[in-house]
N, C-alpha and C. Protein backbone atom coordinates (compact mmCIF):
# COMPACT_ATOMS: atom_id res chain seq x y z
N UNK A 1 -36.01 -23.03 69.74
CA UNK A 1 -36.26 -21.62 69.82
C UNK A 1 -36.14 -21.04 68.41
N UNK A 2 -36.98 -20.74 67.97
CA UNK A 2 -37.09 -19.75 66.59
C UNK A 2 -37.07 -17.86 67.18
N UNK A 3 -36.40 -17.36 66.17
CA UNK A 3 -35.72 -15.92 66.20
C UNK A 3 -36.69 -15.82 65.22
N UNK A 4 -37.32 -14.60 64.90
CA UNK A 4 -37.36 -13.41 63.55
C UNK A 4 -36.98 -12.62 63.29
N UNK A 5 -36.11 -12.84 61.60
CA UNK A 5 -35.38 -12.17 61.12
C UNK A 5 -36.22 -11.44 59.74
N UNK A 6 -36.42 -10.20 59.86
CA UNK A 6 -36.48 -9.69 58.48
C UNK A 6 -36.01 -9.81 57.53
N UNK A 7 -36.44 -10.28 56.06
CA UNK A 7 -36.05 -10.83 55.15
C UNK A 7 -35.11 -9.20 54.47
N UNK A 8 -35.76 -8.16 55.32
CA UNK A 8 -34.70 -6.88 54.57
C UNK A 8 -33.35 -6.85 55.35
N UNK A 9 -33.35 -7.22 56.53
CA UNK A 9 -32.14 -7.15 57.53
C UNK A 9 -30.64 -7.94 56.69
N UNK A 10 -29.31 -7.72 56.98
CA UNK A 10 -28.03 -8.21 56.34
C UNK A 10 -27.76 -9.62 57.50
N UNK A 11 -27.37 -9.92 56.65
CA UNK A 11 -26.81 -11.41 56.30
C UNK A 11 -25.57 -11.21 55.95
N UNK A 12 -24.76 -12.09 56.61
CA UNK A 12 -22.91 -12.38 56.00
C UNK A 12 -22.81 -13.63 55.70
N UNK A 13 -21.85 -14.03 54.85
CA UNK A 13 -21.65 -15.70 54.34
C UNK A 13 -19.91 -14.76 53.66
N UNK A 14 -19.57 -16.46 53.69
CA UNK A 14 -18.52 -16.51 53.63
C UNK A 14 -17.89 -16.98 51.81
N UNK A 15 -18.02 -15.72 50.60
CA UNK A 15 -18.36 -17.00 49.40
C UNK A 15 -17.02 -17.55 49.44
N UNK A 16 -17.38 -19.08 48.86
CA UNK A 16 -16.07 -19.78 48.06
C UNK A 16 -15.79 -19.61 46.93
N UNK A 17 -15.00 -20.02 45.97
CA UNK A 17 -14.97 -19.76 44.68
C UNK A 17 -16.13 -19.89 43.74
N UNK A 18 -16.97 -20.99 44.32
CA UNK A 18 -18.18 -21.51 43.25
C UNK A 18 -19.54 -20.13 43.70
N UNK A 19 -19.34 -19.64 45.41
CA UNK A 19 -20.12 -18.41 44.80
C UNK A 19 -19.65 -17.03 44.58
N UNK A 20 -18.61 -16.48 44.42
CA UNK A 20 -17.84 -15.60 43.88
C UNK A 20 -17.99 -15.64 42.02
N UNK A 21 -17.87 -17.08 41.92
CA UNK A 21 -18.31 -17.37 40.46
C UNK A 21 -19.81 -16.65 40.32
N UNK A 22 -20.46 -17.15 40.97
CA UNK A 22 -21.69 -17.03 40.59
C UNK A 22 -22.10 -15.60 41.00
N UNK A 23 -21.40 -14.99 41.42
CA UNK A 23 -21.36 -13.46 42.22
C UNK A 23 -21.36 -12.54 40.72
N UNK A 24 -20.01 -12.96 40.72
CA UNK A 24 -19.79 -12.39 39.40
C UNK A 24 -20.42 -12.72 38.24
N UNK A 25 -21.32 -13.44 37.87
CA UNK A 25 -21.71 -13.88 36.72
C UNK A 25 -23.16 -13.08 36.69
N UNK A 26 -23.60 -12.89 37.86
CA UNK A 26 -24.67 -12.43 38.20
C UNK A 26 -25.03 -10.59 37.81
N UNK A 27 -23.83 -10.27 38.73
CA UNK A 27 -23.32 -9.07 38.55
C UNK A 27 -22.91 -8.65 36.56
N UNK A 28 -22.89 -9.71 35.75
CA UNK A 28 -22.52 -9.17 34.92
C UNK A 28 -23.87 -9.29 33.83
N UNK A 29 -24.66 -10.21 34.25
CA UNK A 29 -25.78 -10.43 33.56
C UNK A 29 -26.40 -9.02 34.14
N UNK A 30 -26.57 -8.33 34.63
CA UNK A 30 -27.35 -7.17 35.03
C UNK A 30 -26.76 -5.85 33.94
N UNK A 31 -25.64 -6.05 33.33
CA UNK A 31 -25.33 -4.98 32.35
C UNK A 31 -25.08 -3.77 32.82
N UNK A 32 -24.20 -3.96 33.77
CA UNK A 32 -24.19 -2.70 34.74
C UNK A 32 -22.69 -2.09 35.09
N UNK A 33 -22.44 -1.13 35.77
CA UNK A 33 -21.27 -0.76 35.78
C UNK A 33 -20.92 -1.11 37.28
N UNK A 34 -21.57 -1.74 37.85
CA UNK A 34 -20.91 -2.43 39.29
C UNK A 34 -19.88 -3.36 39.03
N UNK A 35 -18.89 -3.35 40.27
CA UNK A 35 -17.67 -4.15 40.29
C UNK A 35 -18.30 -5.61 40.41
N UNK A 36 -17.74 -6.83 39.57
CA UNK A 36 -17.51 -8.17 39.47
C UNK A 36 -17.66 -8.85 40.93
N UNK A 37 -16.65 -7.74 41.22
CA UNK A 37 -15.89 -8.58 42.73
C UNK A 37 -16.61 -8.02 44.17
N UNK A 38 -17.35 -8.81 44.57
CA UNK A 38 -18.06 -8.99 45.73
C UNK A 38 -16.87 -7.94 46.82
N UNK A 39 -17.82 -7.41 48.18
CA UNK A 39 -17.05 -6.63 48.90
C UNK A 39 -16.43 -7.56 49.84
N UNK A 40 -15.70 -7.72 49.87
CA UNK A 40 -14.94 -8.94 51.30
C UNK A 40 -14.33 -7.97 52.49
N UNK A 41 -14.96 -8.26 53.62
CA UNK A 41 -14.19 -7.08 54.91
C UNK A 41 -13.18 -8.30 55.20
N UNK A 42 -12.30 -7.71 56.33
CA UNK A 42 -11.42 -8.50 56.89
C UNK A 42 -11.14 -9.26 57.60
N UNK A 43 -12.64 -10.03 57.48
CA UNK A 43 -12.78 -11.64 58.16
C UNK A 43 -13.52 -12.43 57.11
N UNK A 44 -12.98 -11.80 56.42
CA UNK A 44 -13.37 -12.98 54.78
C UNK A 44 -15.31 -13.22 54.32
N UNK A 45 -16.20 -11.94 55.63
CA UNK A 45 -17.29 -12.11 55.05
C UNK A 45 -17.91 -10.90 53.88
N UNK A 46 -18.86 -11.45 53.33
CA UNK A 46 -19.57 -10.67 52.64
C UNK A 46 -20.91 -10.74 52.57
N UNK A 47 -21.77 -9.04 52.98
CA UNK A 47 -22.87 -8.96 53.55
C UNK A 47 -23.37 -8.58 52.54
N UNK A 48 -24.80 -8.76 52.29
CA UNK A 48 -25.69 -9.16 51.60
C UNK A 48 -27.60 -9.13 52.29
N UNK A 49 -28.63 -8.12 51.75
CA UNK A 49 -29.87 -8.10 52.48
C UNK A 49 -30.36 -9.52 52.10
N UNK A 50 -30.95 -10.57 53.34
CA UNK A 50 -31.36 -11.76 52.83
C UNK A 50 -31.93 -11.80 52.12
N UNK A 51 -33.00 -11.18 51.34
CA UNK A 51 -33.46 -11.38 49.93
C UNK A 51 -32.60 -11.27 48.73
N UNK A 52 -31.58 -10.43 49.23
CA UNK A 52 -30.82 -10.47 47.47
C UNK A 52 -30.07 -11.53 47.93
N UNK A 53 -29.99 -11.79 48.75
CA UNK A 53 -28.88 -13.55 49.19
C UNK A 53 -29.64 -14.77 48.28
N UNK A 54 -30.94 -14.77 49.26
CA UNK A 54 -31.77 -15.33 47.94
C UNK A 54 -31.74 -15.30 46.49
N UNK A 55 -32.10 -14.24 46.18
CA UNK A 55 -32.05 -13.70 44.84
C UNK A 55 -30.81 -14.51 44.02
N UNK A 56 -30.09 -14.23 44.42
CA UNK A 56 -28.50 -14.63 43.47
C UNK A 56 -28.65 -15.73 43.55
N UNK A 57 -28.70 -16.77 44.59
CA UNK A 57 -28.04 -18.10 45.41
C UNK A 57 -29.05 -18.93 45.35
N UNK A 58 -30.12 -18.45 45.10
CA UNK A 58 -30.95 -19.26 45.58
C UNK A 58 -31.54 -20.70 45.07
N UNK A 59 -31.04 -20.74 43.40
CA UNK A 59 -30.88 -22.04 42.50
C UNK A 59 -29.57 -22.77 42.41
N UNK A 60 -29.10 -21.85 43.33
CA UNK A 60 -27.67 -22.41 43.37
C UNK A 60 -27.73 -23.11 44.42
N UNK A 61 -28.79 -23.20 45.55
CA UNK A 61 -28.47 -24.23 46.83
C UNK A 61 -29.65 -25.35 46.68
N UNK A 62 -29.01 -26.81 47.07
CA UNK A 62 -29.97 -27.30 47.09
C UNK A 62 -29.30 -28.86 47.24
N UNK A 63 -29.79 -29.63 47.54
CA UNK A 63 -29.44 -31.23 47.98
C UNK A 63 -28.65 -32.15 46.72
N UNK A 64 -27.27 -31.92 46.90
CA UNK A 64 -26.14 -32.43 46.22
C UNK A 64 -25.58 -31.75 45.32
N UNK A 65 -25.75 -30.09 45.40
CA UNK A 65 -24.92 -29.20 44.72
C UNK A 65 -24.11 -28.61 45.47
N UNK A 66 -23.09 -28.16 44.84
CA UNK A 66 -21.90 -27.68 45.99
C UNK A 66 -22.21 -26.27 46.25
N UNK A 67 -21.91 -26.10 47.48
CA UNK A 67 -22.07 -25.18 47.97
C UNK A 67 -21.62 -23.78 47.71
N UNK A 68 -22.48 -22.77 47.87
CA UNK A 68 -21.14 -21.54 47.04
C UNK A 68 -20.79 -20.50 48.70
N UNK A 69 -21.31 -21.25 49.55
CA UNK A 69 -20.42 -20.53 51.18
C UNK A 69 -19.67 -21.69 52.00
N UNK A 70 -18.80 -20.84 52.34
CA UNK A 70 -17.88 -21.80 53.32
C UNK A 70 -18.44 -22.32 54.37
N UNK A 71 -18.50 -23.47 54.37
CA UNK A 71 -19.34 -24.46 55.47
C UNK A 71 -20.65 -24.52 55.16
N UNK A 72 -21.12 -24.05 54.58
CA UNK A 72 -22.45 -24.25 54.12
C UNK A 72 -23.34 -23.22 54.83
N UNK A 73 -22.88 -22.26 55.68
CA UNK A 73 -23.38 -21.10 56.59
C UNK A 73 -23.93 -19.65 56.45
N UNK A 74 -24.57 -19.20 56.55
CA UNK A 74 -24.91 -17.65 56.64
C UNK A 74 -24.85 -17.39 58.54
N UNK A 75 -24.21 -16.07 58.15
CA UNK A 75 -24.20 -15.30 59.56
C UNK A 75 -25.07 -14.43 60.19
N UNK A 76 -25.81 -14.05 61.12
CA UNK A 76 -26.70 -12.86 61.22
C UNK A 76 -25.85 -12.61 62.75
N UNK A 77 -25.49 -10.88 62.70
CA UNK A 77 -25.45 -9.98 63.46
C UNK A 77 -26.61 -9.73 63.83
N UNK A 78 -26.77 -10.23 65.43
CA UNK A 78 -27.60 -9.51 66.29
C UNK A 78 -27.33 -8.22 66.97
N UNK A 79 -28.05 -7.30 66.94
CA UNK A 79 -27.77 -5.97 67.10
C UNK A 79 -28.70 -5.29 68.28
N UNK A 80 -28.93 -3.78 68.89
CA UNK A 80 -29.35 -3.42 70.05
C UNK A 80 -30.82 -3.24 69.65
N UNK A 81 -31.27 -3.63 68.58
CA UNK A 81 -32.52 -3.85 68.67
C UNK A 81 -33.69 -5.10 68.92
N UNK A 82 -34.98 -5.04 69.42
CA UNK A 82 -35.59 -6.32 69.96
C UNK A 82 -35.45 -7.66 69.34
N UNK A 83 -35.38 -8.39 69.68
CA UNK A 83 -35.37 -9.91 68.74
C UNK A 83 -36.30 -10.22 69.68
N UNK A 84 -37.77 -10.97 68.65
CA UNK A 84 -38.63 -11.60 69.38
C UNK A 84 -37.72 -13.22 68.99
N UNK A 85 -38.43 -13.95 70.03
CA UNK A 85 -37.87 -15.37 70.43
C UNK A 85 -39.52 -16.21 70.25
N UNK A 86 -39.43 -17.28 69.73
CA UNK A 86 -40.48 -18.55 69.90
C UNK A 86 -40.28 -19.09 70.48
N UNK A 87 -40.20 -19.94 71.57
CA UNK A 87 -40.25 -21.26 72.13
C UNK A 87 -41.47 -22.19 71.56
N UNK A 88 -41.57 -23.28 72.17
CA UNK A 88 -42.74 -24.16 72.39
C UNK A 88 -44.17 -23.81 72.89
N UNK A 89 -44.08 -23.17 73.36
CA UNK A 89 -45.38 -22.17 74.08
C UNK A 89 -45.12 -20.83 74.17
N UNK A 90 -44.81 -20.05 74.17
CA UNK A 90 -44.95 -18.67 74.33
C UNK A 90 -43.79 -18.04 73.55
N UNK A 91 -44.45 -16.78 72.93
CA UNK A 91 -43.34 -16.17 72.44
C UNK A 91 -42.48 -14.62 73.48
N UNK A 92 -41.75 -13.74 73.31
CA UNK A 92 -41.16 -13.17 74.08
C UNK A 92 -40.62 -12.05 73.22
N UNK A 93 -40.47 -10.76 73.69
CA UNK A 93 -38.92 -9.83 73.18
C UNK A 93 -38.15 -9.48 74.23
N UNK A 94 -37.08 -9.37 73.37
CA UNK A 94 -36.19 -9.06 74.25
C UNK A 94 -35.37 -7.84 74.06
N UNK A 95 -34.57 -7.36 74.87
CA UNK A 95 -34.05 -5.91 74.05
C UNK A 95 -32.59 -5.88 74.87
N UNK A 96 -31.74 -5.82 74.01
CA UNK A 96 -30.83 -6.06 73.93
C UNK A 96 -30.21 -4.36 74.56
């Protein structure tokens, strides 16, 4: 079953040190007066629109580099709006 997710919609991941590193390094190459330090709520995630997830991370992931999220995961909040669904034959929405 394939979901579609808008590449503008948020995304949570969990960074580890190696992407907090790279959080911040990122954040500082931009020459800007934004904080270093990524926003962390109080289940240790930090949300992010999947393109700027991309954006930052995205040379940073790849087959035998370490990972910069815990477990290797991104999260998506499904919310009260439609999620179309794929199956094998037919697609569907649904509304939550």
């Amino acid at each position: 079953m394939l979901i579609e997710y808008n590449l503008n919609k948020t995304v949570y991941v969990r960074l580890n040190n190696i992407g907090r590193d790279i959080y911040k390094n990122y954040i500082q190459s931009l020459n800007s007066n934004l904080s270093t330090e990524p926003e962390i709520d109080e289940n240790r995630y930090t949300k992010f629109q999947l393109w700027d997830l991309i954006h930052i991370f995205g040379e940073y992931i790849g087959l035998g580099l370490p990972t910069p999220f815990d477990k290797n995961c991104i999260y998506l909040k499904l919310d009260k709006q439609f999620i179309r669904l794929y199956n094998d034959n037919n697609e569907r929405d649904i509304y939550e």
